[in-house]
N, C-alpha and C. Protein backbone atom coordinates (compact mmCIF):
# COMPACT_ATOMS: atom_id res chain seq x y z
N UNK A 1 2.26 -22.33 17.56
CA UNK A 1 0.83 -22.18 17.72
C UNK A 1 0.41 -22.53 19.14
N UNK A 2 0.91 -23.46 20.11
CA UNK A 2 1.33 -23.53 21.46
C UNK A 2 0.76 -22.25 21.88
N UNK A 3 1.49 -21.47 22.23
CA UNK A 3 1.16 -20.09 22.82
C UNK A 3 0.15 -19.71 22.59
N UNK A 4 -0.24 -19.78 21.35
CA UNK A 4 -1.74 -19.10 20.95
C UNK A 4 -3.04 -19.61 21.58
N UNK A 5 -2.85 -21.28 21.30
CA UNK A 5 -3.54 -21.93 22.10
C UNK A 5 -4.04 -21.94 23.94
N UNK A 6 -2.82 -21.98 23.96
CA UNK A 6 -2.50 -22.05 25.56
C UNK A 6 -3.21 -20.50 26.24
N UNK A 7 -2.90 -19.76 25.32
CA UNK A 7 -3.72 -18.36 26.62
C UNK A 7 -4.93 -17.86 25.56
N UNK A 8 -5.44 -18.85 25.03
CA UNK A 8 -6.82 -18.15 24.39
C UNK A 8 -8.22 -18.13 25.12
N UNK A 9 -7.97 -18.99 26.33
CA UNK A 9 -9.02 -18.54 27.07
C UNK A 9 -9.09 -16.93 27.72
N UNK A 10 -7.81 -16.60 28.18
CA UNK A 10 -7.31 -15.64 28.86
C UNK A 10 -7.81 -14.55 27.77
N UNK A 11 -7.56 -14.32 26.53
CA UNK A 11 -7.57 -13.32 25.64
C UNK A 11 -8.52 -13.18 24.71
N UNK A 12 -9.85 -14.21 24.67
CA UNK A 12 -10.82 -14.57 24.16
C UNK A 12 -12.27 -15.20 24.83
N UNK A 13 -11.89 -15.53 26.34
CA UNK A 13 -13.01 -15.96 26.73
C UNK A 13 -13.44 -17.14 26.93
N UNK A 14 -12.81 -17.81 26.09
CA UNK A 14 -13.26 -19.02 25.49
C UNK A 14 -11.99 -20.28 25.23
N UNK A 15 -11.39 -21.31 25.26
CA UNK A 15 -11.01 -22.30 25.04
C UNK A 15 -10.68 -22.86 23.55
N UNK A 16 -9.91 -22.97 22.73
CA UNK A 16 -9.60 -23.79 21.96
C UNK A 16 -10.87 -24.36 21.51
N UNK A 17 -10.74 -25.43 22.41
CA UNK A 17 -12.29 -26.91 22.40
C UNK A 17 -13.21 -25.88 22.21
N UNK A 18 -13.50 -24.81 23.12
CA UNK A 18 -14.72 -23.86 23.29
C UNK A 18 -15.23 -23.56 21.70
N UNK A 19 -14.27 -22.68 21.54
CA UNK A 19 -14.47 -22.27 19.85
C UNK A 19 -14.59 -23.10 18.66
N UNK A 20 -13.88 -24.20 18.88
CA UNK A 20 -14.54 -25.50 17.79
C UNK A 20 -16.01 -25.57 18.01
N UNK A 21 -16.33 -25.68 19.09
CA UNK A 21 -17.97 -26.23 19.41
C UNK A 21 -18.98 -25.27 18.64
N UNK A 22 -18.35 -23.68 19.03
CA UNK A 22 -18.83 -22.28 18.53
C UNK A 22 -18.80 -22.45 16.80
N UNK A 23 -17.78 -22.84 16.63
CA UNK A 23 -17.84 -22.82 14.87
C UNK A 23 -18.47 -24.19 14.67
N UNK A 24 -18.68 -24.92 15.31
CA UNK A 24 -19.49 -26.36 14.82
C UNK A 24 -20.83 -26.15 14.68
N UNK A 25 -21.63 -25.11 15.64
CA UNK A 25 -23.08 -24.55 16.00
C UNK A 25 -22.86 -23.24 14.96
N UNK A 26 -22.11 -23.09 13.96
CA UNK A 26 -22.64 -21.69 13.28
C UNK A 26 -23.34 -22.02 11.99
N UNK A 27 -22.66 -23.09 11.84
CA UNK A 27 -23.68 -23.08 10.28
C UNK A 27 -22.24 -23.22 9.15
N UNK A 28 -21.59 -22.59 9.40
CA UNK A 28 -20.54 -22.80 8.23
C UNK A 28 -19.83 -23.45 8.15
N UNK A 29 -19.61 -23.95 7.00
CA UNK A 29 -18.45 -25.28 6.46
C UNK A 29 -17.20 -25.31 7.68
N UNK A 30 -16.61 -26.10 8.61
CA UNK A 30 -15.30 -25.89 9.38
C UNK A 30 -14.20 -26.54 8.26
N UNK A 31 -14.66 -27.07 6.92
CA UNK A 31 -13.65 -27.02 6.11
C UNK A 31 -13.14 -25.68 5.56
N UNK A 32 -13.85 -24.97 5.18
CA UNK A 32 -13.49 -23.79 4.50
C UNK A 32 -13.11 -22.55 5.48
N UNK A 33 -11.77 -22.92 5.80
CA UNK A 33 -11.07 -22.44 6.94
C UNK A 33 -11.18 -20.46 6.78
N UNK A 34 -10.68 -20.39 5.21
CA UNK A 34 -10.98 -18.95 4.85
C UNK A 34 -12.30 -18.16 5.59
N UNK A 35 -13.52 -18.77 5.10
CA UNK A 35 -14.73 -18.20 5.84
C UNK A 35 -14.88 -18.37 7.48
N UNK A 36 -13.98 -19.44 7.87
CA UNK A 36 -14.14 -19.55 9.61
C UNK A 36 -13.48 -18.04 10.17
N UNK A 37 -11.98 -18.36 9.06
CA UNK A 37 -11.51 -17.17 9.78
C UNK A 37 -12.03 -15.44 9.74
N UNK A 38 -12.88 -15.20 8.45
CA UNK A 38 -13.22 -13.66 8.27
C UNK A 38 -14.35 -14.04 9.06
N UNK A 39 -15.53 -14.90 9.34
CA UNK A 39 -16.10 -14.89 10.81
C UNK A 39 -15.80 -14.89 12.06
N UNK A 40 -14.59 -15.33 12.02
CA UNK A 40 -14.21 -15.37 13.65
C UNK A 40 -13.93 -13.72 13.81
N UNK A 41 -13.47 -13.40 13.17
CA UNK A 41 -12.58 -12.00 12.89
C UNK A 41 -13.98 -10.80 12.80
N UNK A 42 -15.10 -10.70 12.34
CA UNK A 42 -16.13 -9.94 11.83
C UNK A 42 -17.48 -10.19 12.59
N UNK A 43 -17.68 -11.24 13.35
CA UNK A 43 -18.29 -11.85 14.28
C UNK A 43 -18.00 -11.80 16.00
N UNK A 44 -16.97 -12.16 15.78
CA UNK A 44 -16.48 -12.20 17.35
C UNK A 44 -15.19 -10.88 17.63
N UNK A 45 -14.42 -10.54 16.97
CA UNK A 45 -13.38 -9.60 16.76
C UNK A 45 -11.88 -10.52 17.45
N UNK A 46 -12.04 -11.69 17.04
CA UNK A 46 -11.19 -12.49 17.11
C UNK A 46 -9.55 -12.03 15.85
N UNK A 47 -8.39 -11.91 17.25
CA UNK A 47 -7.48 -11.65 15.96
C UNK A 47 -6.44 -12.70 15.68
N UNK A 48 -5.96 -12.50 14.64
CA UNK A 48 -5.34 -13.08 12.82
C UNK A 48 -4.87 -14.47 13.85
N UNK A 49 -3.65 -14.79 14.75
CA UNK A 49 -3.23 -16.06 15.57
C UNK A 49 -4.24 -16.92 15.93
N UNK A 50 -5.20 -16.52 16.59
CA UNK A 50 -6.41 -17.38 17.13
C UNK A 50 -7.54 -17.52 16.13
N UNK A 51 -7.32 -16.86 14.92
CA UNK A 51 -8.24 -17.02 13.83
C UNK A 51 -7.86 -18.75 13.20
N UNK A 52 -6.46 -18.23 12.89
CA UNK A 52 -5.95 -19.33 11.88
C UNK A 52 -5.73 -20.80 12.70
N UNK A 53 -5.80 -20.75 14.21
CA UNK A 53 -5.85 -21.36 15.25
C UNK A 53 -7.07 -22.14 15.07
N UNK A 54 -7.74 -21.44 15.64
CA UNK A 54 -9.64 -21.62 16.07
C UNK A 54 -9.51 -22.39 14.54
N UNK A 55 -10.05 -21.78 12.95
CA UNK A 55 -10.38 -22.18 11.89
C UNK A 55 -9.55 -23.84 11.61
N UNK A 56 -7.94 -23.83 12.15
CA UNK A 56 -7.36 -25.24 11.86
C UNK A 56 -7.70 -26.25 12.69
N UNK A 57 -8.22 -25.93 13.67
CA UNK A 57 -8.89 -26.81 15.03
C UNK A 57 -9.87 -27.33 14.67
N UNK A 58 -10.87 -26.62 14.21
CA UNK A 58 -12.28 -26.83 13.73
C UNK A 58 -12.51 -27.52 12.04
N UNK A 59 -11.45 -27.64 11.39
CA UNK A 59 -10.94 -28.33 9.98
C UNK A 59 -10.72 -29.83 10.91
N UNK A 60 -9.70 -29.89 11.55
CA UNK A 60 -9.27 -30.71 11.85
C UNK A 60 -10.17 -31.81 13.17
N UNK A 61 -11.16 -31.17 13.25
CA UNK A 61 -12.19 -32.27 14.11
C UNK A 61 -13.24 -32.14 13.10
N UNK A 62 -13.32 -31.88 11.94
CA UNK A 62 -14.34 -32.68 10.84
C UNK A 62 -13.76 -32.72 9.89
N UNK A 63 -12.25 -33.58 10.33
CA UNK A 63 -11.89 -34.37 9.32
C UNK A 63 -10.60 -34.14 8.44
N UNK A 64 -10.77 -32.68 8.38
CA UNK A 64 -9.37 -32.30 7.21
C UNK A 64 -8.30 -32.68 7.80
N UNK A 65 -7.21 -32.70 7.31
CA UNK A 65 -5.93 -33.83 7.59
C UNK A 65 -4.88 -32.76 7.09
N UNK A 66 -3.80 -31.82 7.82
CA UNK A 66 -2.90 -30.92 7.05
C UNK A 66 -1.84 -31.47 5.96
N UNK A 67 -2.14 -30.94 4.77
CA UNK A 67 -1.04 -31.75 4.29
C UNK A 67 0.66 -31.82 4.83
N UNK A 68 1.37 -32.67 4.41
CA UNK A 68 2.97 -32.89 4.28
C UNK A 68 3.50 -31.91 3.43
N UNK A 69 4.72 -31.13 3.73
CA UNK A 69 5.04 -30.46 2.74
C UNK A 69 5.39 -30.66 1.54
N UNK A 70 5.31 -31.94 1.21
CA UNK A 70 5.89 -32.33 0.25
C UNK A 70 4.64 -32.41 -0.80
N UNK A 71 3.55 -32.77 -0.06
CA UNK A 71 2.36 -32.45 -0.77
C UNK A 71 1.76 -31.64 -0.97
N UNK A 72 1.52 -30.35 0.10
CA UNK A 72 1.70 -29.14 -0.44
C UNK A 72 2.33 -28.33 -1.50
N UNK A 73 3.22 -28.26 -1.73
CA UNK A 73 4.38 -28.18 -2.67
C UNK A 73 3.48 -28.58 -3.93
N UNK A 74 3.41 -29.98 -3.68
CA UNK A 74 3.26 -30.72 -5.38
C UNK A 74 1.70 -30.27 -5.72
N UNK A 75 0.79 -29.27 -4.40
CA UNK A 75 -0.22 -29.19 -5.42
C UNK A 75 -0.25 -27.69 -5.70
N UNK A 76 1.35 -27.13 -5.73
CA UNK A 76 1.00 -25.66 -5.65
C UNK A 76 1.54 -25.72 -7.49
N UNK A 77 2.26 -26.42 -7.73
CA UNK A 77 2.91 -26.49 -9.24
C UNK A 77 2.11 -27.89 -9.58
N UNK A 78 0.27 -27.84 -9.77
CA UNK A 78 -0.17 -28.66 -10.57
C UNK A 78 -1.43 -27.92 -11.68
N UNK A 79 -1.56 -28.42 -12.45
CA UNK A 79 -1.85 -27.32 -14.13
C UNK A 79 -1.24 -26.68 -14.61
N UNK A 80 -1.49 -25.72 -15.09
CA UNK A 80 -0.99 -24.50 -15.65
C UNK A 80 0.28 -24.31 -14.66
N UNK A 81 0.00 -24.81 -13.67
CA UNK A 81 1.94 -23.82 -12.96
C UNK A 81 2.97 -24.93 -12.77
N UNK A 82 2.69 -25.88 -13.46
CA UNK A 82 3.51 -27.55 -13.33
C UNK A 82 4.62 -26.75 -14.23
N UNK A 83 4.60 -25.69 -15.22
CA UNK A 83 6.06 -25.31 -15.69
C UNK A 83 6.94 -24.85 -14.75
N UNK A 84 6.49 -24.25 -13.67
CA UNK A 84 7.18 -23.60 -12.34
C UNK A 84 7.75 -24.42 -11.33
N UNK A 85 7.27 -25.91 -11.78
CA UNK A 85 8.05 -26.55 -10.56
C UNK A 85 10.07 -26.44 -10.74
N UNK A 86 10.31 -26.92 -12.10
CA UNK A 86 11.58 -26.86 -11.90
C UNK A 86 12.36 -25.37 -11.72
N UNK A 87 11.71 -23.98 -11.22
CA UNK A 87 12.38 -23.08 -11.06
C UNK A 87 12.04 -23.35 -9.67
N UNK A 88 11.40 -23.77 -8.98
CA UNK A 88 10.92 -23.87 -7.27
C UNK A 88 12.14 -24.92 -6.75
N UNK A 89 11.86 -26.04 -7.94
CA UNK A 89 13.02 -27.46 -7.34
C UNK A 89 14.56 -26.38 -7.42
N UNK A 90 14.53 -25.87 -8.19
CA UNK A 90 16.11 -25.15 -7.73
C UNK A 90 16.43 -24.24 -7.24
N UNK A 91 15.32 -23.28 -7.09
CA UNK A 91 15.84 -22.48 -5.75
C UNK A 91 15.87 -23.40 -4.45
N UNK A 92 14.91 -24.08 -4.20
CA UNK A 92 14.99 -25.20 -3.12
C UNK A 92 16.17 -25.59 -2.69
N UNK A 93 16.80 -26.20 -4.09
CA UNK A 93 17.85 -27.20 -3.71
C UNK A 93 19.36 -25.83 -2.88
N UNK A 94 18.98 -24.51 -3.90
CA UNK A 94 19.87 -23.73 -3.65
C UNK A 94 19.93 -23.35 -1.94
N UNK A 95 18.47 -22.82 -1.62
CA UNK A 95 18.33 -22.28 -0.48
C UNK A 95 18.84 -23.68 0.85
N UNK A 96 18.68 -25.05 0.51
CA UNK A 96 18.76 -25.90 1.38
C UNK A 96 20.45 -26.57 1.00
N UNK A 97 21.51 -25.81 0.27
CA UNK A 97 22.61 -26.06 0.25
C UNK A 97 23.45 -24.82 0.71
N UNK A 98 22.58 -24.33 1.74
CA UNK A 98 23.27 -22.45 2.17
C UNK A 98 23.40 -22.93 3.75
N UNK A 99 23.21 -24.57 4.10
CA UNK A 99 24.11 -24.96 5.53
C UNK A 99 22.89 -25.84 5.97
N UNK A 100 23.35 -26.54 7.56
CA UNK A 100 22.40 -27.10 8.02
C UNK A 100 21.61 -26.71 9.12
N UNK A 101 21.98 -25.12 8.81
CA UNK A 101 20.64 -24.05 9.73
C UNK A 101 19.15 -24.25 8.84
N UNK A 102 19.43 -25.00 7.47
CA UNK A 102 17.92 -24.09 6.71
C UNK A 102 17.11 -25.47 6.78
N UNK A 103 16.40 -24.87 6.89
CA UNK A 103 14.46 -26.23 7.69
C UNK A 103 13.32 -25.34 6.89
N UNK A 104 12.77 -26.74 6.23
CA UNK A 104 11.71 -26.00 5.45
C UNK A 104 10.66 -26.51 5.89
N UNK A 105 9.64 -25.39 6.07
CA UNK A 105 8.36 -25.30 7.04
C UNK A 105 7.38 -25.30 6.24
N UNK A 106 5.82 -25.91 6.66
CA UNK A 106 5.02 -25.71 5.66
C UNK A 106 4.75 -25.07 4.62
N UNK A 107 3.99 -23.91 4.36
CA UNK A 107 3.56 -24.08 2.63
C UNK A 107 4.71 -24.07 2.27
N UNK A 108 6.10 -23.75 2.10
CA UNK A 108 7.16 -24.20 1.63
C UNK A 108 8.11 -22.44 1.92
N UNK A 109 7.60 -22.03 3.34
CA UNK A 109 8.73 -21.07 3.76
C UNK A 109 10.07 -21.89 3.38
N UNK A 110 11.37 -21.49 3.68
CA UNK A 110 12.30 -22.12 3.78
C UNK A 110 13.01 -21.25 4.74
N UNK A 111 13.31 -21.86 5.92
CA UNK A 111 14.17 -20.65 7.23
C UNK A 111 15.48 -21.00 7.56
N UNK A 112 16.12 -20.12 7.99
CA UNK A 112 17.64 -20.54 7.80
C UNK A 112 17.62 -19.62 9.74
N UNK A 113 18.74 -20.17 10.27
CA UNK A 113 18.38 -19.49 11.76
C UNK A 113 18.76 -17.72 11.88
N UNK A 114 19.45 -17.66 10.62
CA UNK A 114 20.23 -16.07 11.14
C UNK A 114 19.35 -15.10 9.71
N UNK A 115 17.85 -15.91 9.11
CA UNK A 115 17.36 -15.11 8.29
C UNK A 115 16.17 -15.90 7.56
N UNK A 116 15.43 -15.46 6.94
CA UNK A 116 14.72 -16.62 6.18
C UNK A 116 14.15 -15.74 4.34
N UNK A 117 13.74 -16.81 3.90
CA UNK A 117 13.30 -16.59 2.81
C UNK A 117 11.99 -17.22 2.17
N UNK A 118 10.91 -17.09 1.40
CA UNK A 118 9.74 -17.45 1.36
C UNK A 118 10.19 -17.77 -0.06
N UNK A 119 9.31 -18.86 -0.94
CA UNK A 119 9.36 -19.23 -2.49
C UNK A 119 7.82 -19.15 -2.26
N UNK A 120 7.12 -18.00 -2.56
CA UNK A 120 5.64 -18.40 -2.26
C UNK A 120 4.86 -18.75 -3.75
N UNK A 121 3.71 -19.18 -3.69
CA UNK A 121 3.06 -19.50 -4.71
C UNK A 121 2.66 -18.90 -5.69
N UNK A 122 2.65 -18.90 -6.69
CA UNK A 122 2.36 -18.48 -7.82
C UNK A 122 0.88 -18.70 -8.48
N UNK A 123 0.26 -17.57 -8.73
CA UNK A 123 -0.73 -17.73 -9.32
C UNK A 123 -1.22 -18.15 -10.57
N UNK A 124 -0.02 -17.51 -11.29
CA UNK A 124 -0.18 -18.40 -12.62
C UNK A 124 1.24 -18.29 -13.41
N UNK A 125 1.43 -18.84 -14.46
CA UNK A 125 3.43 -18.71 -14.79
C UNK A 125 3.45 -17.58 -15.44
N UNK A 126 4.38 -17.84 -15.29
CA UNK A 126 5.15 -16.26 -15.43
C UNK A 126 6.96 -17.07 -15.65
N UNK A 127 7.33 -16.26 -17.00
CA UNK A 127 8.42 -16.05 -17.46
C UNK A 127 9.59 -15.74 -16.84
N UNK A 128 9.68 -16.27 -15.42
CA UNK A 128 10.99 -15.33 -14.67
C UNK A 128 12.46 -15.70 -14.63
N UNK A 129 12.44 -17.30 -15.85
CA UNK A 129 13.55 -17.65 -15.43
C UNK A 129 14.06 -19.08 -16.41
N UNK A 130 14.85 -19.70 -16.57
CA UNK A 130 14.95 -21.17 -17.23
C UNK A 130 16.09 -21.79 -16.68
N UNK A 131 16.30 -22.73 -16.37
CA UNK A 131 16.72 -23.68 -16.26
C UNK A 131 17.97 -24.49 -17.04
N UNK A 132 19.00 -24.26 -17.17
CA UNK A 132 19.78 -24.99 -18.16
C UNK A 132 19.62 -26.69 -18.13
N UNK A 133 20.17 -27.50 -18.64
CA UNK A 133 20.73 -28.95 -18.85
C UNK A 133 21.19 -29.10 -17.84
N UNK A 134 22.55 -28.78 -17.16
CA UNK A 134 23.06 -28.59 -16.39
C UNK A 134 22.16 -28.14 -14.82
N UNK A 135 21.47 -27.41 -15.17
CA UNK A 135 20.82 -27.03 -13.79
C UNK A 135 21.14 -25.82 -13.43
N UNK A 136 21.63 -24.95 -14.15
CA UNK A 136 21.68 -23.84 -13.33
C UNK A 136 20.47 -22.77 -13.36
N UNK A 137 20.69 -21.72 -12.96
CA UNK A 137 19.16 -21.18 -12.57
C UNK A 137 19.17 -19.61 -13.47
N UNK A 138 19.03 -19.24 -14.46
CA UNK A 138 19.35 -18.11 -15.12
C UNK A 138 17.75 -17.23 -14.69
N UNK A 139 17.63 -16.35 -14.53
CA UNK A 139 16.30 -15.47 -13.94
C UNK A 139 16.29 -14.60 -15.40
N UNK A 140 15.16 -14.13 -15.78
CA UNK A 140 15.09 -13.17 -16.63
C UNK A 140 14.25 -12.29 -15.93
N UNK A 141 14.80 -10.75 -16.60
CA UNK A 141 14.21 -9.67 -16.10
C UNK A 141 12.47 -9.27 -16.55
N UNK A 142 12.03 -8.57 -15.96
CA UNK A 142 10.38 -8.60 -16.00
C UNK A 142 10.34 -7.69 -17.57
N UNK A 143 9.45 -8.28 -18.20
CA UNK A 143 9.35 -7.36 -19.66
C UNK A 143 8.35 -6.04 -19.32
């Protein structure tokens, strides 16, 4: 995000700091990063890097705090998708026993240096798979 930062005056006009101040004087929540960004984007014609930029800048000087991945994670399998954690805990464990290239990055990419793979979130459960005693990971096919 470096880069993005670093030449957004150059490609926007405006400064990092600049654009916090801009979204602090608009009126809209700088928590609700979603609406910063389809304003920055529909307002200014600010694009997708300096959106998610500008919107986490402006979260983060009133207050929001990014979570840890580990907490991320635990609030993506809470309610209804808390059955999905133990198919997530074992692809996890799988994807992070494939060497000590693989580093897992926020919302819970998981990257390996010569490729990567995403476990992204789930909206609601879904049947794709169980778990033995043992631990192994059996997938079932989509009905």
């Amino acid at each position: 995000m470096s880069a993005v930062t670093e030449s957004m005056h150059e490609r926007t006009g405006r400064t990092l700091e600049e654009w916090v101040r801009v979204v602090q004087g608009s009126g809209i929540d700088p928590l609700d990063q979603k609406t910063v960004r389809g304003w920055l984007r529909d307002e200014h014609g600010i694009l997708q890097n300096s959106q998610w930029a500008i919107a986490d800048a402006a979260a983060q000087a009133a207050g929001w705090k990014r979570p840890s991945v580990e907490e991320y994670i635990g609030s993506q399998y809470e309610g209804p998708k808390a059955t999905m954690r133990p198919i997530f805990d074992r692809l996890y464990e799988i994807a992070l026993s494939l060497g000590d290239d693989v580093s897992v990055e926020g919302p819970a990419p998981i990257r390996r240096s010569c490729g990567g793979a995403s476990l992204p979130r789930c909206r609601q459960p879904r049947a794709l798979g169980s778990i033995s005693a043992c631990g192994s990971l059996t997938l079932h096919p989509p009905v």
